[in-house]
N, C-alpha and C. Protein backbone atom coordinates (compact mmCIF):
# COMPACT_ATOMS: atom_id res chain seq x y z
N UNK A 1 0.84 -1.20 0.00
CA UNK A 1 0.00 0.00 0.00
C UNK A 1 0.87 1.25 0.00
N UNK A 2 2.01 1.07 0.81
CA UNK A 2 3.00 2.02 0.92
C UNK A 2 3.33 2.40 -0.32
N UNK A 3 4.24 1.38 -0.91
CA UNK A 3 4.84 1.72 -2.95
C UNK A 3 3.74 2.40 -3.54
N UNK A 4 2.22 1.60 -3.54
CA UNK A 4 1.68 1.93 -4.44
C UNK A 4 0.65 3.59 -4.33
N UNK A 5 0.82 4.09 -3.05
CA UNK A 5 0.34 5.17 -2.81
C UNK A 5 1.21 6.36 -2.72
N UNK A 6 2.66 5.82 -2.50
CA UNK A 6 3.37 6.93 -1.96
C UNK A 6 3.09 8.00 -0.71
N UNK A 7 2.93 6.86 0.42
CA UNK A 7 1.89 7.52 1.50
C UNK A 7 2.84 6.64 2.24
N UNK A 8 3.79 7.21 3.26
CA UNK A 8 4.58 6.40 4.34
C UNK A 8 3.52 5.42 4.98
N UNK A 9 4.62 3.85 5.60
CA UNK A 9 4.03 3.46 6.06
C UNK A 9 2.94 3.90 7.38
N UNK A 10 4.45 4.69 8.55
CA UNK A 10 3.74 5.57 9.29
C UNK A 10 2.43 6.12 9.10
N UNK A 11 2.50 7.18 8.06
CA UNK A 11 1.18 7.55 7.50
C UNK A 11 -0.16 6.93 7.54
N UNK A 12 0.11 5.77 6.71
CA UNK A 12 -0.84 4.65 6.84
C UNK A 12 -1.15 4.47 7.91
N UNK A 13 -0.22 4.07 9.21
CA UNK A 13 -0.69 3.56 10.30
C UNK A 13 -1.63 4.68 11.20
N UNK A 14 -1.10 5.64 10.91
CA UNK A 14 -2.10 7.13 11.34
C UNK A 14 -3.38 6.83 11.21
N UNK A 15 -3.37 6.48 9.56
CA UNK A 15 -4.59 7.09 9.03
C UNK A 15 -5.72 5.64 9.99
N UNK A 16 -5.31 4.53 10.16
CA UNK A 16 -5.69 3.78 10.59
C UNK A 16 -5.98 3.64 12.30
N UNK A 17 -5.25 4.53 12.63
CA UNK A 17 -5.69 4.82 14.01
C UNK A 17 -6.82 5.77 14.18
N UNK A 18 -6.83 6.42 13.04
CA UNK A 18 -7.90 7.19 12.80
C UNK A 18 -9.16 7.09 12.75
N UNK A 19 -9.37 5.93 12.10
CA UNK A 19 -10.53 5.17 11.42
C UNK A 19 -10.88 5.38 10.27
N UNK A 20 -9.25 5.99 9.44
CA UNK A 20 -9.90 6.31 8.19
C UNK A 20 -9.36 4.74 6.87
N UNK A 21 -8.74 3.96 7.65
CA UNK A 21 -8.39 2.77 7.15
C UNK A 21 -8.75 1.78 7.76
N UNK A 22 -8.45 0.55 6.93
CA UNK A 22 -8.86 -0.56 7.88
C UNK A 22 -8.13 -1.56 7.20
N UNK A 23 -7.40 -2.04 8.09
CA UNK A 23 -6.18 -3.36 7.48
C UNK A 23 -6.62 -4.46 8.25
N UNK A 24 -6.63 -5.98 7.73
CA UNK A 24 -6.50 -6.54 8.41
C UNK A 24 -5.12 -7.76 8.28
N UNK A 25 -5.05 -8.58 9.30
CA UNK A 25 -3.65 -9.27 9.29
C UNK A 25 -3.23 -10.59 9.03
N UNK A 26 -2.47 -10.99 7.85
CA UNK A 26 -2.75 -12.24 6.89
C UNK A 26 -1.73 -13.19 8.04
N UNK A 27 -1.68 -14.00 7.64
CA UNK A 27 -0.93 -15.51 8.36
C UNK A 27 0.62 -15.03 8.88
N UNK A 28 1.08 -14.19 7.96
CA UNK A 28 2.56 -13.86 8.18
C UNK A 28 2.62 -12.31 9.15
N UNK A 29 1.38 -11.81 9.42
CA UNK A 29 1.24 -11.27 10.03
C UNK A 29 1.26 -9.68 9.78
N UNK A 30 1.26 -9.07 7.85
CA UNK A 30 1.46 -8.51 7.60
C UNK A 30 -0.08 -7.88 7.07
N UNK A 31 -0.40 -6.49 6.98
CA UNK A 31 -1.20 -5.91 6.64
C UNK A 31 -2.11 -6.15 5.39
N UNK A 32 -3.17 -5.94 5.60
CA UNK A 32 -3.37 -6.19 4.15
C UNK A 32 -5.28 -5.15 4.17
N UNK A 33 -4.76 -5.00 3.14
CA UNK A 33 -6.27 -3.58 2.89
C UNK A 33 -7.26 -4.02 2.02
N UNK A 34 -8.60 -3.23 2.01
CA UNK A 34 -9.93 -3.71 1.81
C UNK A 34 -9.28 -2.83 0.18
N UNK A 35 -10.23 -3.48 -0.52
CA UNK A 35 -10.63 -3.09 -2.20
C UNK A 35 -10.05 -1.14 -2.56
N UNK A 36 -10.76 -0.97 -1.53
CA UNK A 36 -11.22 0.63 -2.04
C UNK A 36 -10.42 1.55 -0.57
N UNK A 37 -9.16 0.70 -0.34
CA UNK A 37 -8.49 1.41 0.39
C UNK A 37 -7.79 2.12 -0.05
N UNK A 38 -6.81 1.97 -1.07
CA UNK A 38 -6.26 3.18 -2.06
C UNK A 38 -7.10 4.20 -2.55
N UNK A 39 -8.39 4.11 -2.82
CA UNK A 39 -8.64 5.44 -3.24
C UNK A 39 -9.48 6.28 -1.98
N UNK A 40 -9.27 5.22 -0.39
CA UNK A 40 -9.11 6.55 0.63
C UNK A 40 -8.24 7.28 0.64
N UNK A 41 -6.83 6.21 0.35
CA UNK A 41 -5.73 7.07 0.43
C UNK A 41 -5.58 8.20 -0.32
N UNK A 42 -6.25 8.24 -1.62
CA UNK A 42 -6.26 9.47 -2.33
C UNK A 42 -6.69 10.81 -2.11
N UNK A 43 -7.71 10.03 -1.57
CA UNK A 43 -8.45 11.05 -1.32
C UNK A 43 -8.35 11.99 -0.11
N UNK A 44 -7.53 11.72 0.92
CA UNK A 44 -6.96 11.63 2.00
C UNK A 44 -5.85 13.05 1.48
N UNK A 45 -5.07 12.51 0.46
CA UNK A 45 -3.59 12.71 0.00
C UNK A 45 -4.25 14.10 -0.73
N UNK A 46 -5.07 14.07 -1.98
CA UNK A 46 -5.51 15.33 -2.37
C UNK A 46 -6.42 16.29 -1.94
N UNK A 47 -7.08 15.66 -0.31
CA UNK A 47 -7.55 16.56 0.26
C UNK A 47 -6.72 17.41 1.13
N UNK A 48 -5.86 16.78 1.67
CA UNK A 48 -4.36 17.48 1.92
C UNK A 48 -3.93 18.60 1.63
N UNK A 49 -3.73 17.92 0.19
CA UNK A 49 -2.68 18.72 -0.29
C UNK A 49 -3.55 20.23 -1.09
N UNK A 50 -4.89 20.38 -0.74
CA UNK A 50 -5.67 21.71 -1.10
C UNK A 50 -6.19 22.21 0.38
N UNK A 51 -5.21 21.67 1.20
CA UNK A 51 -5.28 22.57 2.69
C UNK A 51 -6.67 21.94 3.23
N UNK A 52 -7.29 21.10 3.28
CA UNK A 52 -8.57 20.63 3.80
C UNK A 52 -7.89 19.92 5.03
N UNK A 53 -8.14 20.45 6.27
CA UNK A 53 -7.89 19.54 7.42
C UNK A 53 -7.93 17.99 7.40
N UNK A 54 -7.57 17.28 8.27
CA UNK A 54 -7.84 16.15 8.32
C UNK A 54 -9.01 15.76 9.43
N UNK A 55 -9.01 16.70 9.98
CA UNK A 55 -10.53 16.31 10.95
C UNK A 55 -11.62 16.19 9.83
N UNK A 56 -11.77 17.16 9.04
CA UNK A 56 -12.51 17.09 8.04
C UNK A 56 -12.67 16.26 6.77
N UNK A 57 -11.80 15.37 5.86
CA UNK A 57 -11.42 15.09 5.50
C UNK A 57 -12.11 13.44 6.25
N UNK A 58 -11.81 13.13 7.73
CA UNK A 58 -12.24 12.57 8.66
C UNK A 58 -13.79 12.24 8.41
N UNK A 59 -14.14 13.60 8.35
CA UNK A 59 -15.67 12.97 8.47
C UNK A 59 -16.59 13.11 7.26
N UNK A 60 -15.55 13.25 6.21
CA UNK A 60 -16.10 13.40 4.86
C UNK A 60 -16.07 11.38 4.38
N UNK A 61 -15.10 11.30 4.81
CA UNK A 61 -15.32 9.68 4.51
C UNK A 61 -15.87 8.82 5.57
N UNK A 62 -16.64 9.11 6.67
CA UNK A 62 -17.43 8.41 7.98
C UNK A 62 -18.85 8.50 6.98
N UNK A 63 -19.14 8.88 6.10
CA UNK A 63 -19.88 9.06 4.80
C UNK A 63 -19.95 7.77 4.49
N UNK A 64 -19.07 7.09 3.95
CA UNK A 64 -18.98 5.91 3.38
C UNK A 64 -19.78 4.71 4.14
N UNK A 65 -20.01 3.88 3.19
CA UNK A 65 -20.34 2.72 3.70
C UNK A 65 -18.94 2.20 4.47
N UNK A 66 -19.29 1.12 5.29
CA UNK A 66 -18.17 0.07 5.93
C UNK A 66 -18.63 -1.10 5.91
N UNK A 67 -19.39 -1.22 5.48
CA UNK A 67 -19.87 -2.72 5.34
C UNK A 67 -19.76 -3.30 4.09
N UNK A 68 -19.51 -2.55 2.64
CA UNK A 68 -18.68 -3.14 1.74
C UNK A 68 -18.25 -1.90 0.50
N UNK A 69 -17.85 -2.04 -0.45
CA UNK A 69 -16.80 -1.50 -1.03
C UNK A 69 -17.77 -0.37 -1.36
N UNK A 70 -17.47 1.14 -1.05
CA UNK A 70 -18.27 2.07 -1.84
C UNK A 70 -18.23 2.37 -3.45
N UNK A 71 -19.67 2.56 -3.72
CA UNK A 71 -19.54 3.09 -5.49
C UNK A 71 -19.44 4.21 -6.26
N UNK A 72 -19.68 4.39 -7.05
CA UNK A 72 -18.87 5.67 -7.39
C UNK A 72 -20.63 6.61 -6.97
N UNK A 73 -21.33 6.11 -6.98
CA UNK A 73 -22.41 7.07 -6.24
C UNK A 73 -21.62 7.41 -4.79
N UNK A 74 -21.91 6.76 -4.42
CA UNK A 74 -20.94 7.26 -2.84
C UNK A 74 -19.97 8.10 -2.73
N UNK A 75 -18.66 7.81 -3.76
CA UNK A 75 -18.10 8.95 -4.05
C UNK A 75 -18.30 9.78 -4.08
N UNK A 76 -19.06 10.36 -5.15
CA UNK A 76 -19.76 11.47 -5.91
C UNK A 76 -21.07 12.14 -4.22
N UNK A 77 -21.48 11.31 -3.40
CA UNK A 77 -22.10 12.30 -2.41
C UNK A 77 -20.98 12.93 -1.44
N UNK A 78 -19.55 12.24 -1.17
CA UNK A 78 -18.79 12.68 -0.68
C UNK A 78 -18.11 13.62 -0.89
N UNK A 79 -18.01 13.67 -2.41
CA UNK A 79 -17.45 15.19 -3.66
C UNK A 79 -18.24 15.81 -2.89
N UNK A 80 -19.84 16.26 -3.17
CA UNK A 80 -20.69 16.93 -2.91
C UNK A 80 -20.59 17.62 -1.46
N UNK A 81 -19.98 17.30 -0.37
CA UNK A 81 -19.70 18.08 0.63
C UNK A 81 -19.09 19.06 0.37
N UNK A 82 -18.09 18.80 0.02
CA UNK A 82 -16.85 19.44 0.15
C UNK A 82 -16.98 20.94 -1.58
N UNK A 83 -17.96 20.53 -2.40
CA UNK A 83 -18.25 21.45 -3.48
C UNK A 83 -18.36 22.85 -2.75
N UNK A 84 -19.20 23.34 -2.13
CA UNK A 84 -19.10 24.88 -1.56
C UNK A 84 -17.68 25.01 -1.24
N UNK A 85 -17.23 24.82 -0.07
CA UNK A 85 -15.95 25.10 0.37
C UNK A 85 -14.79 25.51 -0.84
N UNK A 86 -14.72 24.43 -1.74
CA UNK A 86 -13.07 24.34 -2.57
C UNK A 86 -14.03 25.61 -3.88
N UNK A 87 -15.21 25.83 -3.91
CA UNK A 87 -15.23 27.11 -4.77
C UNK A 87 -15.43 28.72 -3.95
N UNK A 88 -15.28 28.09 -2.80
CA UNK A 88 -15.34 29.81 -1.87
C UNK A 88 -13.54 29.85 -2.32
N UNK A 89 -13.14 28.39 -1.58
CA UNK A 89 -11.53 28.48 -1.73
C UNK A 89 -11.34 29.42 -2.69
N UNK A 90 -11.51 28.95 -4.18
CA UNK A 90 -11.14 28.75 -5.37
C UNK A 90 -11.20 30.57 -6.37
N UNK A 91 -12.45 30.89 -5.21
CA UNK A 91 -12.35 32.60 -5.51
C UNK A 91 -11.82 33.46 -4.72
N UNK A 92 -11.61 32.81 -3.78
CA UNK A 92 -10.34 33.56 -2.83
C UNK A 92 -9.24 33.45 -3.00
N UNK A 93 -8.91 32.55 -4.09
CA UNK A 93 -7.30 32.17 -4.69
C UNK A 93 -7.37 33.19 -5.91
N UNK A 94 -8.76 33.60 -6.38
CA UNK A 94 -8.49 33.95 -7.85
C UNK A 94 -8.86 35.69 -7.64
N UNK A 95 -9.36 35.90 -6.74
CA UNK A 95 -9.43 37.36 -5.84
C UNK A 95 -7.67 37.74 -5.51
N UNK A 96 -7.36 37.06 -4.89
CA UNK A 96 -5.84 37.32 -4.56
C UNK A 96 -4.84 37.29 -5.68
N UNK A 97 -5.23 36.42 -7.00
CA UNK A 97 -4.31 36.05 -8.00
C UNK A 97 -4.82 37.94 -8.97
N UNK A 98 -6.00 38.07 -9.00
CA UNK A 98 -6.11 39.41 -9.48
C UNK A 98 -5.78 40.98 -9.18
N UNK A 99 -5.93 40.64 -7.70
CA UNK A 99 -5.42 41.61 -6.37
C UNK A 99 -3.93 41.70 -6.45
N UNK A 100 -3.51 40.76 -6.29
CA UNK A 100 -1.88 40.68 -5.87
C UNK A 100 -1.10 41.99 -6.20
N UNK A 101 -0.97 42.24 -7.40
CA UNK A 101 0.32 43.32 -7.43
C UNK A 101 -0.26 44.75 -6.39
N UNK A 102 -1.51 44.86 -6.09
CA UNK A 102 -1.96 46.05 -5.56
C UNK A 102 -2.06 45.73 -4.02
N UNK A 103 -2.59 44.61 -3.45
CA UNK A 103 -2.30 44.62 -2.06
C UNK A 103 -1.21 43.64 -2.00
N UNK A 104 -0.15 43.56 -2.14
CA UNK A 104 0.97 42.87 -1.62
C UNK A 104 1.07 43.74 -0.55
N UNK A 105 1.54 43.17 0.82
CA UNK A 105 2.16 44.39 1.59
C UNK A 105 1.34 45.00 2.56
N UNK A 106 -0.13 45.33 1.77
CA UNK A 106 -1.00 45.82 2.30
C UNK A 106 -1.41 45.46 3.49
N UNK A 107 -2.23 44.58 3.50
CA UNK A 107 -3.36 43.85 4.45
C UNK A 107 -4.39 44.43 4.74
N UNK A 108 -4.66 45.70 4.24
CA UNK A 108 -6.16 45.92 4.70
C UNK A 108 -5.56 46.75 5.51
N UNK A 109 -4.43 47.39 6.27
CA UNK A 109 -4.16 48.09 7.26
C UNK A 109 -3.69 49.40 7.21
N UNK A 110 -4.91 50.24 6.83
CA UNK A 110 -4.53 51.54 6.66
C UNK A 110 -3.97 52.37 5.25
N UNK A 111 -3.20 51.61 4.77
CA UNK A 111 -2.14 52.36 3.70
C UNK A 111 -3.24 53.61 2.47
N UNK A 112 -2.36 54.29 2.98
CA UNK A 112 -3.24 55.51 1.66
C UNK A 112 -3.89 55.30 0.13
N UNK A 113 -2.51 54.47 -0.57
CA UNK A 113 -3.32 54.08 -1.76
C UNK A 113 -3.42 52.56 -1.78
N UNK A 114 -4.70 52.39 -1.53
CA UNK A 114 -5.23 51.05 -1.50
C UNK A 114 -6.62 50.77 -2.45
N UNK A 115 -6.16 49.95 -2.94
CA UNK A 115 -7.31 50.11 -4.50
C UNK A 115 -8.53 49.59 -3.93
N UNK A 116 -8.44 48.79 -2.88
CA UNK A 116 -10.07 48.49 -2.14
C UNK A 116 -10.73 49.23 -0.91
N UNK A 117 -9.81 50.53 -1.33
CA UNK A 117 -10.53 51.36 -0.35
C UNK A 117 -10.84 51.34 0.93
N UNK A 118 -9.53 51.14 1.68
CA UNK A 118 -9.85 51.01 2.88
C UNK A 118 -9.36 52.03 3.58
N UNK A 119 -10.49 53.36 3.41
CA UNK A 119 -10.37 54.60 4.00
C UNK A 119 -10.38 54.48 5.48
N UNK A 120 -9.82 55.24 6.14
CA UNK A 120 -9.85 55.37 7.78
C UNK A 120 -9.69 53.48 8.69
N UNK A 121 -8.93 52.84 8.18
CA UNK A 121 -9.29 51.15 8.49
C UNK A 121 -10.46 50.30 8.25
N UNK A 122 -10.97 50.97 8.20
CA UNK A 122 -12.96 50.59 8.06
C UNK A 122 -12.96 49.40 7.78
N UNK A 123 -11.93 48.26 7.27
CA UNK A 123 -11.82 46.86 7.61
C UNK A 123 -11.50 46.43 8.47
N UNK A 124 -10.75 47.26 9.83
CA UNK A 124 -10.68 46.53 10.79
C UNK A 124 -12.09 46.37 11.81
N UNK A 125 -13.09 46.49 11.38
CA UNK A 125 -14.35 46.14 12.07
C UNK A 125 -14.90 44.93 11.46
N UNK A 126 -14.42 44.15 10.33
CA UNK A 126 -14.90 43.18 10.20
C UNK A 126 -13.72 42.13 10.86
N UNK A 127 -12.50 42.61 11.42
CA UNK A 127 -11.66 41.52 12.29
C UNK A 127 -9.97 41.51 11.79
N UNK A 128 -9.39 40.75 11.93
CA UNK A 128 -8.00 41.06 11.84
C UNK A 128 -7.87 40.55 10.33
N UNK A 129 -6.51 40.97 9.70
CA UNK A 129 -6.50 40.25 8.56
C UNK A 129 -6.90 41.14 7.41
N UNK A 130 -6.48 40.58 6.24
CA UNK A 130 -6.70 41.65 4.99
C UNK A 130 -8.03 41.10 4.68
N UNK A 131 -9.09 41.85 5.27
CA UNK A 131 -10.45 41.23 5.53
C UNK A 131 -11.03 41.72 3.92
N UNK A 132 -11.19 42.23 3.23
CA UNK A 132 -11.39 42.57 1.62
C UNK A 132 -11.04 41.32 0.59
N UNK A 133 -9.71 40.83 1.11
CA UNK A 133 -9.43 39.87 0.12
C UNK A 133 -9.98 38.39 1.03
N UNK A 134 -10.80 38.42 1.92
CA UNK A 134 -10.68 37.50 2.82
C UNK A 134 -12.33 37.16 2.47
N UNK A 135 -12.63 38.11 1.58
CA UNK A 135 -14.17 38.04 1.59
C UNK A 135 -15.23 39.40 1.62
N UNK A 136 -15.14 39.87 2.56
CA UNK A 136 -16.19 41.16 3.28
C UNK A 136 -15.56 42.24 1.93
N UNK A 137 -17.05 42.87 2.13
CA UNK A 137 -17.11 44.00 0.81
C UNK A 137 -16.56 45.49 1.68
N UNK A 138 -15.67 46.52 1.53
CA UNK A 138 -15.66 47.39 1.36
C UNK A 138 -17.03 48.23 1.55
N UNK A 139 -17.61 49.11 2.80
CA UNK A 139 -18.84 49.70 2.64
C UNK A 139 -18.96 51.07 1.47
N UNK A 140 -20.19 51.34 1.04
CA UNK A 140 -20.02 52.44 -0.18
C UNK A 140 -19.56 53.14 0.03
């Protein structure tokens, strides 16, 4: 499972303390995984790696059946959680990718020429942080 995922063994054993795997142990005493354990691991691995916690991640696959191999319907309701989130993500990556050369530096904290207008701080009432690119609109 290790070779074929590129997911340390360690890792594995994590994820299994977790309850997000389930091995059980052949004659020689070595591990051995259910059908559709690699594509937890994937899913595990590319939820990762787009910053999705693992608590979450956690209970996106407690979704699944455990009583036998999930189908790609199952899949596909588990996608479906996680759809809002990775497109709030996905415009807050592309807000910042358009933003960038003008608030580098910035944060929302004061600076005179600031193209989102943040006269007198008036973003620091929605909280810390370059709260404009974070989401919250600029008032008229």
């Amino acid at each position: 499972m290790a070779d074929r995922s590129g997911v340390s063994i360690s890792a594995l054993r994590y994820y299994e303390e977790r309850g997000l795997l389930v091995s059980e142990r052949n004659g020689a005493g070595q591990r051995t995984y259910t059908v559709d354990a690699l594509r937890r691991v994937a899913f595990i691995t590319v939820g990762s790696s787009l910053g999705i916690a693992l608590a979450d991640i956690e209970r996106a696959l407690a979704r699944l059946p455990r009583t036998r191999v999930p189908t790609k319907r199952d899949w596909q309701r588990v996608a479906t959680v996680w759809q809002a989130e990775l497109d709030r993500r996905l415009q807050a990556i592309q807000a910042m990718r358009d933003r960038l050369t003008a608030c580098i530096g910035c944060g929302c904290l004061s600076l005179r020429d600031c193209t989102l207008t943040n006269h007198r701080d008036r973003a620091a009432a929605y909280g810390a942080g370059p709260r404009y690119l974070l989401g919250d609109s600029p008032p008229p």
